[in-house]
C-alpha atoms as a PDB file:
ATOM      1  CA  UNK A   1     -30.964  37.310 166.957  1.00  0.00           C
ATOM      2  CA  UNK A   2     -27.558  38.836 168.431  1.00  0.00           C
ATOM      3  CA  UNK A   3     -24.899  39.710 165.839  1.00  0.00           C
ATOM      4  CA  UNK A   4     -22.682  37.442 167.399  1.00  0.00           C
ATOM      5  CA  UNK A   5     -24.739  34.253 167.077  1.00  0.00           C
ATOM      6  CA  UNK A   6     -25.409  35.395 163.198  1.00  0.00           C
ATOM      7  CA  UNK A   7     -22.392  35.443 162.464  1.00  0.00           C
ATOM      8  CA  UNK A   8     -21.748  31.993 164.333  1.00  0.00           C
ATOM      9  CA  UNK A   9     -24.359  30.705 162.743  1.00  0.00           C
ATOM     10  CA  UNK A  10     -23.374  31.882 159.126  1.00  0.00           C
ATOM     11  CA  UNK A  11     -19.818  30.404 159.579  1.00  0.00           C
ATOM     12  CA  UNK A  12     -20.896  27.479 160.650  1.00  0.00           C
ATOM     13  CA  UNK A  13     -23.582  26.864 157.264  1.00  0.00           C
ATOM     14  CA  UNK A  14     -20.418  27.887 154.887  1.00  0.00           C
ATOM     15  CA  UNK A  15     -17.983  25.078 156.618  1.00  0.00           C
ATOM     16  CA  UNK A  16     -21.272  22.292 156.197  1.00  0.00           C
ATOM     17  CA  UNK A  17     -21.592  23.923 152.776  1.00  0.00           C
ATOM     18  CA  UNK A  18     -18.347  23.173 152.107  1.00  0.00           C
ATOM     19  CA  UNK A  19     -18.231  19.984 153.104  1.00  0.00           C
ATOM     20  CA  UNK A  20     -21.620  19.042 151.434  1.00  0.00           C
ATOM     21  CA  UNK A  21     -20.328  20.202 147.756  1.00  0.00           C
ATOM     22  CA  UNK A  22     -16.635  18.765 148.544  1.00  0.00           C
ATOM     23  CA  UNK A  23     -18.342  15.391 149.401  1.00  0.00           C
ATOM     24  CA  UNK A  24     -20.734  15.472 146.503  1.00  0.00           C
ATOM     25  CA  UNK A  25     -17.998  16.720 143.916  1.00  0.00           C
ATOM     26  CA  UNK A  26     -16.660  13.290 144.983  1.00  0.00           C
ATOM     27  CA  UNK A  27     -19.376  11.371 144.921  1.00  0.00           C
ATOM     28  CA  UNK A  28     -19.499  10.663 148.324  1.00  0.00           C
ATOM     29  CA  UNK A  29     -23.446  10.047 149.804  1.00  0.00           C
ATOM     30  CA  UNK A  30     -23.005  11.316 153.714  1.00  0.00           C
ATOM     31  CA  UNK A  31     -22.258  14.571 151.736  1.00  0.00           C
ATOM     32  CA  UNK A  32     -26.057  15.509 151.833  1.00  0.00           C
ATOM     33  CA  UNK A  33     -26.693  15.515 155.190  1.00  0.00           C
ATOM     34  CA  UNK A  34     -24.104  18.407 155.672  1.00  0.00           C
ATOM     35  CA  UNK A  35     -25.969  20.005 152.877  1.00  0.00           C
ATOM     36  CA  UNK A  36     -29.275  19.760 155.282  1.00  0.00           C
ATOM     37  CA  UNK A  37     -28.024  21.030 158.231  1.00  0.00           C
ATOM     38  CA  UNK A  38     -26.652  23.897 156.599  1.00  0.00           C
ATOM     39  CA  UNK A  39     -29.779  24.154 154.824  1.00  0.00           C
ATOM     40  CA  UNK A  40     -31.553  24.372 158.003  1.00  0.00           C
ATOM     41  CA  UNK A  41     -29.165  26.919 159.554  1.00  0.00           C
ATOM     42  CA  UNK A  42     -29.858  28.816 155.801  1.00  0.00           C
ATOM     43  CA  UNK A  43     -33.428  28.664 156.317  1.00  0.00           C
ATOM     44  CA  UNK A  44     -33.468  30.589 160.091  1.00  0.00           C
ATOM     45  CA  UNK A  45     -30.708  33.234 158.952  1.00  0.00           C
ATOM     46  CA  UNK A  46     -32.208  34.102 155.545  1.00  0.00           C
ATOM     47  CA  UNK A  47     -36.133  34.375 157.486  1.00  0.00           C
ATOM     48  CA  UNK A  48     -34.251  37.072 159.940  1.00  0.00           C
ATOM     49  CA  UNK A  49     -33.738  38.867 156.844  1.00  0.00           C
ATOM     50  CA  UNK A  50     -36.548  38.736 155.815  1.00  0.00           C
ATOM     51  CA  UNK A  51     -34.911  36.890 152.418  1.00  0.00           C
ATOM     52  CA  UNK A  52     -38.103  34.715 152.188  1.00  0.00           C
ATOM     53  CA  UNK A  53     -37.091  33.455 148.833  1.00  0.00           C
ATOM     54  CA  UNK A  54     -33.959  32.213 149.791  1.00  0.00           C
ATOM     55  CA  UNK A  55     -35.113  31.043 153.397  1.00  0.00           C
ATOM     56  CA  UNK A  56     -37.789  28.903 151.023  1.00  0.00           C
ATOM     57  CA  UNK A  57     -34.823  27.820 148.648  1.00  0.00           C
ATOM     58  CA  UNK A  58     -32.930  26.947 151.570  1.00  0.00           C
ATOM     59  CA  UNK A  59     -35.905  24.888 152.778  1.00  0.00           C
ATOM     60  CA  UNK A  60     -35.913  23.588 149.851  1.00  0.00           C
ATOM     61  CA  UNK A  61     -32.202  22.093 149.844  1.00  0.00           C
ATOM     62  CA  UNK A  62     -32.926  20.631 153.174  1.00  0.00           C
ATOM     63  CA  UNK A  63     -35.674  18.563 151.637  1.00  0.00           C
ATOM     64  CA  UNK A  64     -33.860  17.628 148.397  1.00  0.00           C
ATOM     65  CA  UNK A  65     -30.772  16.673 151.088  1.00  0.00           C
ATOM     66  CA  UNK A  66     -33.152  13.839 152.241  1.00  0.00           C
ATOM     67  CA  UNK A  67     -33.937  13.246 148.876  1.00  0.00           C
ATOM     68  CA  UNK A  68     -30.311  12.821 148.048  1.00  0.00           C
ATOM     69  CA  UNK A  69     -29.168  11.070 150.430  1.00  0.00           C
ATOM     70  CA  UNK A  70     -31.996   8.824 149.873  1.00  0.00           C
ATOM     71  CA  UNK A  71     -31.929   8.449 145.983  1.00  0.00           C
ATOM     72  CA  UNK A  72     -27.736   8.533 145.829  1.00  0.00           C
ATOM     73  CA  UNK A  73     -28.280   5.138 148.631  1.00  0.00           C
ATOM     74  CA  UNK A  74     -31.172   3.109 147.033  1.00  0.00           C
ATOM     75  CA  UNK A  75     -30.146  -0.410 145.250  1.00  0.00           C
ATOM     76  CA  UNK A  76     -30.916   0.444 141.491  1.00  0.00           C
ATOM     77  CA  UNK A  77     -30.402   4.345 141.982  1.00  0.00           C
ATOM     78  CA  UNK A  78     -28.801   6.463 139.873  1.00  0.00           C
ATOM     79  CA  UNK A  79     -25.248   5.972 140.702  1.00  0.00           C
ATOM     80  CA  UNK A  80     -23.605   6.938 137.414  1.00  0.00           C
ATOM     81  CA  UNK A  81     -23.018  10.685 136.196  1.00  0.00           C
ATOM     82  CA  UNK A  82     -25.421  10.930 133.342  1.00  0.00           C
ATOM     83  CA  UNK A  83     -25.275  13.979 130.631  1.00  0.00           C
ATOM     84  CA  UNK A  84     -28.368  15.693 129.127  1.00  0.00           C
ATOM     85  CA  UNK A  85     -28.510  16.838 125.364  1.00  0.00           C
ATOM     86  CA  UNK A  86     -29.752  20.218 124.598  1.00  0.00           C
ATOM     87  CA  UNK A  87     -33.388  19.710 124.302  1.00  0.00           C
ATOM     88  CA  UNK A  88     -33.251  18.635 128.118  1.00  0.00           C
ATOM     89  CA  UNK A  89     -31.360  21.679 128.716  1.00  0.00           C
ATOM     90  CA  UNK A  90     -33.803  24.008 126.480  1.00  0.00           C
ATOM     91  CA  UNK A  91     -36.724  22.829 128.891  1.00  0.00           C
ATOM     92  CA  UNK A  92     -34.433  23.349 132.076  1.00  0.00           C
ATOM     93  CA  UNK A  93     -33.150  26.804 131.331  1.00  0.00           C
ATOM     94  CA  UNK A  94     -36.879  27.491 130.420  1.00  0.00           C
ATOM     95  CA  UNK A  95     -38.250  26.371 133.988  1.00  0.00           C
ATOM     96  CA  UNK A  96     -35.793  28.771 135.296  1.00  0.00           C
ATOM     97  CA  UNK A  97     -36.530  31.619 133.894  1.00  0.00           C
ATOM     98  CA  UNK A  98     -40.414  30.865 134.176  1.00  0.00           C
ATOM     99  CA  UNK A  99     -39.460  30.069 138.206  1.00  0.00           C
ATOM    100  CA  UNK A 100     -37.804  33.396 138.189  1.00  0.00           C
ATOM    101  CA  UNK A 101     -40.668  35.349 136.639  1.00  0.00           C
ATOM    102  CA  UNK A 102     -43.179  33.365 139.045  1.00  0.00           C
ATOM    103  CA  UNK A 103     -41.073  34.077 142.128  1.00  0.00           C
ATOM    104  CA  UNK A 104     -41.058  37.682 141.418  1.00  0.00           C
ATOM    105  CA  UNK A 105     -44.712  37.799 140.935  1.00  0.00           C
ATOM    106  CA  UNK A 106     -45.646  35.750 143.797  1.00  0.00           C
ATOM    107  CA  UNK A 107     -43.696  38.191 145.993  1.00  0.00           C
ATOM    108  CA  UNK A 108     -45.484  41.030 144.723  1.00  0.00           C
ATOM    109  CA  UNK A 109     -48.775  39.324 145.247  1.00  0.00           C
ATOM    110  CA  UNK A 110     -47.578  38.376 148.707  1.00  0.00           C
ATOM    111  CA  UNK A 111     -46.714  42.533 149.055  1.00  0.00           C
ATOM    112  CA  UNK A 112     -43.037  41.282 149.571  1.00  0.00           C
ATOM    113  CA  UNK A 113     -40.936  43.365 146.763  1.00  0.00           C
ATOM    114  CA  UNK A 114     -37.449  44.350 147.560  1.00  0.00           C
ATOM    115  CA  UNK A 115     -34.866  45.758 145.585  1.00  0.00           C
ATOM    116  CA  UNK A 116     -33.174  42.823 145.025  1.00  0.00           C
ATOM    117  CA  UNK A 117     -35.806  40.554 144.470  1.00  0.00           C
ATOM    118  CA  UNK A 118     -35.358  39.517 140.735  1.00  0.00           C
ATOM    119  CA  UNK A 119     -31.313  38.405 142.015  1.00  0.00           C
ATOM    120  CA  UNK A 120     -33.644  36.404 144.879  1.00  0.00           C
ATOM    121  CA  UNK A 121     -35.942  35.063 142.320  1.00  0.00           C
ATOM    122  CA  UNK A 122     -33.296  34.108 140.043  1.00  0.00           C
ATOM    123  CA  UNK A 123     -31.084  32.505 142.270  1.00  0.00           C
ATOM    124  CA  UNK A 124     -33.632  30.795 143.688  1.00  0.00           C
ATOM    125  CA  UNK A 125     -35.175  29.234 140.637  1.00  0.00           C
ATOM    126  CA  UNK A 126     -31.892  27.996 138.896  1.00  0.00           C
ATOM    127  CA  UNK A 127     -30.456  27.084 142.433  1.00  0.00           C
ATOM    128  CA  UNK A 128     -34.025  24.214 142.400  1.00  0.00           C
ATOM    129  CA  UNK A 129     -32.926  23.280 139.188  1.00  0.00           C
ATOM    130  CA  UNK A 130     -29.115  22.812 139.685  1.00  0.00           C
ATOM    131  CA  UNK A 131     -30.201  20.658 142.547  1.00  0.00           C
ATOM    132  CA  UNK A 132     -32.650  18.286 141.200  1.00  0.00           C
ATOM    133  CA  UNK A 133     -29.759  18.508 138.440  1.00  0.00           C
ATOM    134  CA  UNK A 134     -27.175  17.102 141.123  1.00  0.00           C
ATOM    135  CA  UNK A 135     -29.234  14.822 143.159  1.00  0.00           C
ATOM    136  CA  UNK A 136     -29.602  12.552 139.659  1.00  0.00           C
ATOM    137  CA  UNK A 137     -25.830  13.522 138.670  1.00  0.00           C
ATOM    138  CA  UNK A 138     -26.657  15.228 135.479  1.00  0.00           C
ATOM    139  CA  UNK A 139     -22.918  16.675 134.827  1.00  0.00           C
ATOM    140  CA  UNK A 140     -24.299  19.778 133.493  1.00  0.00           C
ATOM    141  CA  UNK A 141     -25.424  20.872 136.741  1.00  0.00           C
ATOM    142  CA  UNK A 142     -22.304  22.178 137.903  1.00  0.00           C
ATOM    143  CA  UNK A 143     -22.620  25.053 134.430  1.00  0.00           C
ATOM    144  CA  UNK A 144     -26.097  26.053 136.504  1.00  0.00           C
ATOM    145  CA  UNK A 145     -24.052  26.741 139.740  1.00  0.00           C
ATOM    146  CA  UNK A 146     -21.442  28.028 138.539  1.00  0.00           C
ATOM    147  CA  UNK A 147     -23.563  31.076 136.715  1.00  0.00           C
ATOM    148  CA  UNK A 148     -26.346  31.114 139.610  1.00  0.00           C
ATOM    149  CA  UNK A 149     -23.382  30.806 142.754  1.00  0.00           C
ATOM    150  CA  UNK A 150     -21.818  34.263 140.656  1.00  0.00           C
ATOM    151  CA  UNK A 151     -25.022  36.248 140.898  1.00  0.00           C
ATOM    152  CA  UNK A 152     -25.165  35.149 144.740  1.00  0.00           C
ATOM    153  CA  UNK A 153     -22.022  36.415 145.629  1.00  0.00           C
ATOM    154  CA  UNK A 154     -23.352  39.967 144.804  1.00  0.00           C
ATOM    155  CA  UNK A 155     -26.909  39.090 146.280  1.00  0.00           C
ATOM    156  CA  UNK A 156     -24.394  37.670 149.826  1.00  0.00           C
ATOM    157  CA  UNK A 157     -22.460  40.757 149.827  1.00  0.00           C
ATOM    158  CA  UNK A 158     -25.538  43.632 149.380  1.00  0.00           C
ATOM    159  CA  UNK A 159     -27.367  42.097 152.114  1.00  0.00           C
ATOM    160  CA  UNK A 160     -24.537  41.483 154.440  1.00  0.00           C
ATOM    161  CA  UNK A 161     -24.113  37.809 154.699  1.00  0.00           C
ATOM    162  CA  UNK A 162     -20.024  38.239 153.576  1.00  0.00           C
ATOM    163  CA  UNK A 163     -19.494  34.571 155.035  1.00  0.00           C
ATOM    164  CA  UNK A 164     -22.181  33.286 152.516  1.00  0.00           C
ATOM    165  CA  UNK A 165     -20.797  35.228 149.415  1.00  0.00           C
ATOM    166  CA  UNK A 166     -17.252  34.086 150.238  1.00  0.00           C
ATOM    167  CA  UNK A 167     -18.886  31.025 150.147  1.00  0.00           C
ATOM    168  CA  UNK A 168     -20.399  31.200 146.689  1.00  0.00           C
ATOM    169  CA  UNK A 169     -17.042  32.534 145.137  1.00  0.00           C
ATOM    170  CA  UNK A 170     -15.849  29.374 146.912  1.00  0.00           C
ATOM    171  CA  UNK A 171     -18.546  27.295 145.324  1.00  0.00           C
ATOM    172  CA  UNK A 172     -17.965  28.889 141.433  1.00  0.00           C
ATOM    173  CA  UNK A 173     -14.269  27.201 141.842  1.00  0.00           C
ATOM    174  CA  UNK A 174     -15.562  23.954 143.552  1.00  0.00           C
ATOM    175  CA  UNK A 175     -17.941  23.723 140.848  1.00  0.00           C
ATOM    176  CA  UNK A 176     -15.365  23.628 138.201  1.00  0.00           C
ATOM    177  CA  UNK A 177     -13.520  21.019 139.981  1.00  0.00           C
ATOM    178  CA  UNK A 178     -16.963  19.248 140.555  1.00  0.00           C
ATOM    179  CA  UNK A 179     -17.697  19.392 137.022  1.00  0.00           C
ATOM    180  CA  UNK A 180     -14.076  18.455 135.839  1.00  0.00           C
ATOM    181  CA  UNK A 181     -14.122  15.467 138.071  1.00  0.00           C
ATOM    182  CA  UNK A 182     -18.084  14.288 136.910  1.00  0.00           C
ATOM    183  CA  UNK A 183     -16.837  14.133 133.844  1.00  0.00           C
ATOM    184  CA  UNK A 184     -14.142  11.499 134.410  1.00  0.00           C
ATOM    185  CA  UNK A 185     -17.010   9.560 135.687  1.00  0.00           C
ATOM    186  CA  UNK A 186     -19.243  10.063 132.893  1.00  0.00           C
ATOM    187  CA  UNK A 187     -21.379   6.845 131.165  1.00  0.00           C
ATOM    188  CA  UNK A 188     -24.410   7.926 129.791  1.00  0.00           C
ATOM    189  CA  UNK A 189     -25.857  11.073 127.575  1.00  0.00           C
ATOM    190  CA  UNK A 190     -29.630  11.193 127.776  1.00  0.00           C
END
């Protein structure tokens, strides 16, 4: 892929990106399907880096965009912001840091190490969470991308993407209005 149409292509994921989480932070459904194109475009740029983890996590958000877009339009769906208690939050933080640990391992097994692999991993795993998390607006997922968006700006930057960690340092402060607005909304603690 030219340099040029990288770059293009980057650009054009952060402005969908932006979109997406500015749509979702208001609760607005068409958000997600800016999230999966961008997803998409995530996918192709992070497999020319050979990023497999994140071209997988990207893969990922393109699926749970569907999913979104699906479960935030369904009569009976979950259309209120809901809260989880600790114990929800134990298991959650648990998952990613077992994810994390698995991700790592599995690219050793698959002879994939890199140097940066456990910030991969790591973003990776919490980033599944966070968006399970924000497809059934549980408030606290904006915490998980807040912490997990910080790490990726460093991850962005040290492989070259500087469109995609300008992004994430764009995300940390749409999180916190994200979170901040959820919170008006909020009905339920589970």
């Amino acid at each position: 892929m030219s340099p040029t149409l990288a770059i293009a292509l980057e650009y054009t994921a952060v402005a969908l990106n932006i979109a997406f989480t500015i749509l979702i932070g208001r609760e607005i459904r068409s958000g997600w399907l800016f999230g999966f194109i961008a997803a998409l475009i995530g996918v192709l740029l992070y497999a020319v880096q050979d990023a497999w983890l994140m071209a997988a996590l990207n893969f990922f958000y393109a699926v749970m965009g569907l999913y979104g877009w699906w479960n935030w339009g369904r009569s009976g769906g979950s259309e209120k912001v809901i809260r989880y208690r600790w114990p929800h939050h134990a298991v959650l933080l648990a998952l990613g840091i077992a994810g994390t640990f698995a991700l790592v391992q599995l690219m050793k097994w698959l002879h994939q190490p890199g140097t940066l692999l456990g910030m991969e991993a790591f973003i990776t795993a919490f980033a599944m969470v966070a968006t399970w998390m924000m497809s059934r607006k549980v408030l606290e997922n904006w915490f998980y991308w807040m912490v997990g968006d910080v790490v990726a700006v460093v991850y962005n930057h040290l492989i070259g993407y500087h469109g995609y960690a300008l992004l994430n340092v764009i995300y940390v402060v749409l999180a916190v209005v994200g979170f901040l607005r959820w919170r008006k909304q909020l009905t339920v603690t589970l």
